[in-house]
Protein backbone atom coordinates (compact mmCIF):
# COMPACT_ATOMS: atom_id res chain seq x y z
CA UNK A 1 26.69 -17.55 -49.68
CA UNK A 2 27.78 -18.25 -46.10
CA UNK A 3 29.61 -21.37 -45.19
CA UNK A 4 27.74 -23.03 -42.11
CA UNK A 5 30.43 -24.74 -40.07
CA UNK A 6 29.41 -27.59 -37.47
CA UNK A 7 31.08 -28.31 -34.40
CA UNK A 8 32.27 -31.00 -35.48
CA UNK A 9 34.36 -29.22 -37.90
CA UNK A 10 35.65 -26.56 -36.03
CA UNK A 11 38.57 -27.05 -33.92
CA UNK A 12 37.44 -28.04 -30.25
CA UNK A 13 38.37 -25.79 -27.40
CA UNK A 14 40.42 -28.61 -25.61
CA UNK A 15 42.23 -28.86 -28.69
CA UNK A 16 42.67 -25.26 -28.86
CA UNK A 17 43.89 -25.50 -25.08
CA UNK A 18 46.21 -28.41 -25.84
CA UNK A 19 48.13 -26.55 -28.70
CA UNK A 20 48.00 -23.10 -26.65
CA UNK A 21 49.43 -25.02 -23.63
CA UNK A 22 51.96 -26.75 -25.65
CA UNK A 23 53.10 -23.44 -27.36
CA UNK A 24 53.51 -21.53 -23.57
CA UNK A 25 55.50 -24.62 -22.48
CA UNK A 26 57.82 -24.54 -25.61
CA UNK A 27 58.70 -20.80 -24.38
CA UNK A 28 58.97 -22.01 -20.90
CA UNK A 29 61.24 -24.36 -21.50
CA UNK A 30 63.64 -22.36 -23.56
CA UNK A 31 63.28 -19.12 -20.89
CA UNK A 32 64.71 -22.02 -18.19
CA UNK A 33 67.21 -23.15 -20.75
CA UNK A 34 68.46 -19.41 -21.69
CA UNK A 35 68.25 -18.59 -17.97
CA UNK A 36 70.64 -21.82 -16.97
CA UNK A 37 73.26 -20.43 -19.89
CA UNK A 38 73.00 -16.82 -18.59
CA UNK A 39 73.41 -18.26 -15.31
CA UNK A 40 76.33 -20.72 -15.85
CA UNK A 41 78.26 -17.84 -18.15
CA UNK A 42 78.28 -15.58 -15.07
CA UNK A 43 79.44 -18.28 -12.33
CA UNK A 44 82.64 -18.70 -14.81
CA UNK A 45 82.99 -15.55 -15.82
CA UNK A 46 83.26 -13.39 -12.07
CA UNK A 47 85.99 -14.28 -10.05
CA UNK A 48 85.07 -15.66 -6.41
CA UNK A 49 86.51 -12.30 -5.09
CA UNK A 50 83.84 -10.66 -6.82
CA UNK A 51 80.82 -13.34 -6.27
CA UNK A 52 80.17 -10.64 -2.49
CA UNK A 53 76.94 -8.97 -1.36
CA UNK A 54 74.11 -8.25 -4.60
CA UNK A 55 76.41 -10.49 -6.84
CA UNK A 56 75.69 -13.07 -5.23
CA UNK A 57 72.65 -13.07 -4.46
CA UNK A 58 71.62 -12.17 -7.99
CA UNK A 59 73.58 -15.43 -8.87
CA UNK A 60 71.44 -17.27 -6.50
CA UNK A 61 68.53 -15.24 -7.54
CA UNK A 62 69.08 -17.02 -11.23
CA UNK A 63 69.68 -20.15 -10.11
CA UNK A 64 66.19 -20.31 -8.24
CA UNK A 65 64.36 -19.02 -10.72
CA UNK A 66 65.75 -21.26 -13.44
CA UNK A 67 65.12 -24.12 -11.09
CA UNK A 68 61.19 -22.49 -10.76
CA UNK A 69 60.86 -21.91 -14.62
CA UNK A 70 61.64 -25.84 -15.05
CA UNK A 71 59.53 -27.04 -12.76
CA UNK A 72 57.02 -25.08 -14.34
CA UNK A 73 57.76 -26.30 -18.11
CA UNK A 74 57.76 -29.88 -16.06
CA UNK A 75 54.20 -29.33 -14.49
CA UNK A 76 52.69 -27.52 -18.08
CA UNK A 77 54.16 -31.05 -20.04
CA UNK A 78 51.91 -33.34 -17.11
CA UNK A 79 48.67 -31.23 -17.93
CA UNK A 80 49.53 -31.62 -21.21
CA UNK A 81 49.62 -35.09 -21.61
CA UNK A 82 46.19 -34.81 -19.34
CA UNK A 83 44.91 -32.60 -22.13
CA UNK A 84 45.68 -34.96 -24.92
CA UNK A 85 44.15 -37.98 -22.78
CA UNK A 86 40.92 -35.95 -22.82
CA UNK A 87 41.01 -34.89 -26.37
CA UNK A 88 41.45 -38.55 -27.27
CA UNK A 89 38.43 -39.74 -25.00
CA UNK A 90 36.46 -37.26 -26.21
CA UNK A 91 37.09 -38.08 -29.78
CA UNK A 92 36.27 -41.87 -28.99
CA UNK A 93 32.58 -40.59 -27.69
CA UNK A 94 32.52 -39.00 -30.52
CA UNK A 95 32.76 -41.40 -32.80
CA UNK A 96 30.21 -43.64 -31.04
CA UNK A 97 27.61 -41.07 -31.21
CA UNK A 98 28.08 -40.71 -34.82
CA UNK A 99 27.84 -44.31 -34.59
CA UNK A 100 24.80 -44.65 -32.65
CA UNK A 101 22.77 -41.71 -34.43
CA UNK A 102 24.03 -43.06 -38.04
CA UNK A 103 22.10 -46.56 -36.63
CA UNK A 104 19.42 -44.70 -35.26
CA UNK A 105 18.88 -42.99 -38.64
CA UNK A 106 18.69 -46.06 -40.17
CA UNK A 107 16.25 -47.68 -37.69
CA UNK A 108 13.94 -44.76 -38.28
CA UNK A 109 14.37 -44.96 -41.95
CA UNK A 110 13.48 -48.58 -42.36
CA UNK A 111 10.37 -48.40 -39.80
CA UNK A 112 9.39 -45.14 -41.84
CA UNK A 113 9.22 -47.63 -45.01
């Protein structure tokens, strides 16, 4: 025997969305975090002498792209927050369409009587 699910028990796509989005900016956020470390480590660690030519501009390199990774995690927390705004509108409207049809159904059941 086959369970019949109804959409209202399966998981909605925004929801699916929101978690998926909140995963991706969890590894975001670390990437810009382990990228900042890497990044400090090596600006103590070479001498100035050193810091010439590719050096340094793979130091600067790291730096940008840290600074582009966060802005990123920032930007993927915003839609986010937009996504969980929708998710709980949505449920709301939900609920007052279960209202309205549970109301309904008894309207209809009373003028069937």
């Amino acid at each position: 025997m086959s369970k019949h699910t109804t959409p209202s028990q399966q998981k909605p796509q925004l929801v699916r969305a929101l978690e998926k989005n909140d995963a991706i900016q969890g590894t975001v956020e670390r990437s810009a975090q382990e990228l900042d470390l890497v990044n400090s480590v090596l600006e103590k660690e070479i001498p100035v002498t050193v810091k010439k030519g590719d050096i340094a501009m793979a130091l600067e390199k790291t730096a940008e792209l840290e600074d582009q990774i966060q802005a990123s995690a920032d930007e993927l927390a915003h839609v986010n927050e937009l996504l969980a705004q929708e998710v709980t509108e949505r449920e709301k409207l939900e609920e007052k369409l279960q209202s309205a049809e549970h109301e309904l159904g008894k309207k209809n059941s009373a003028a069937d009587s």
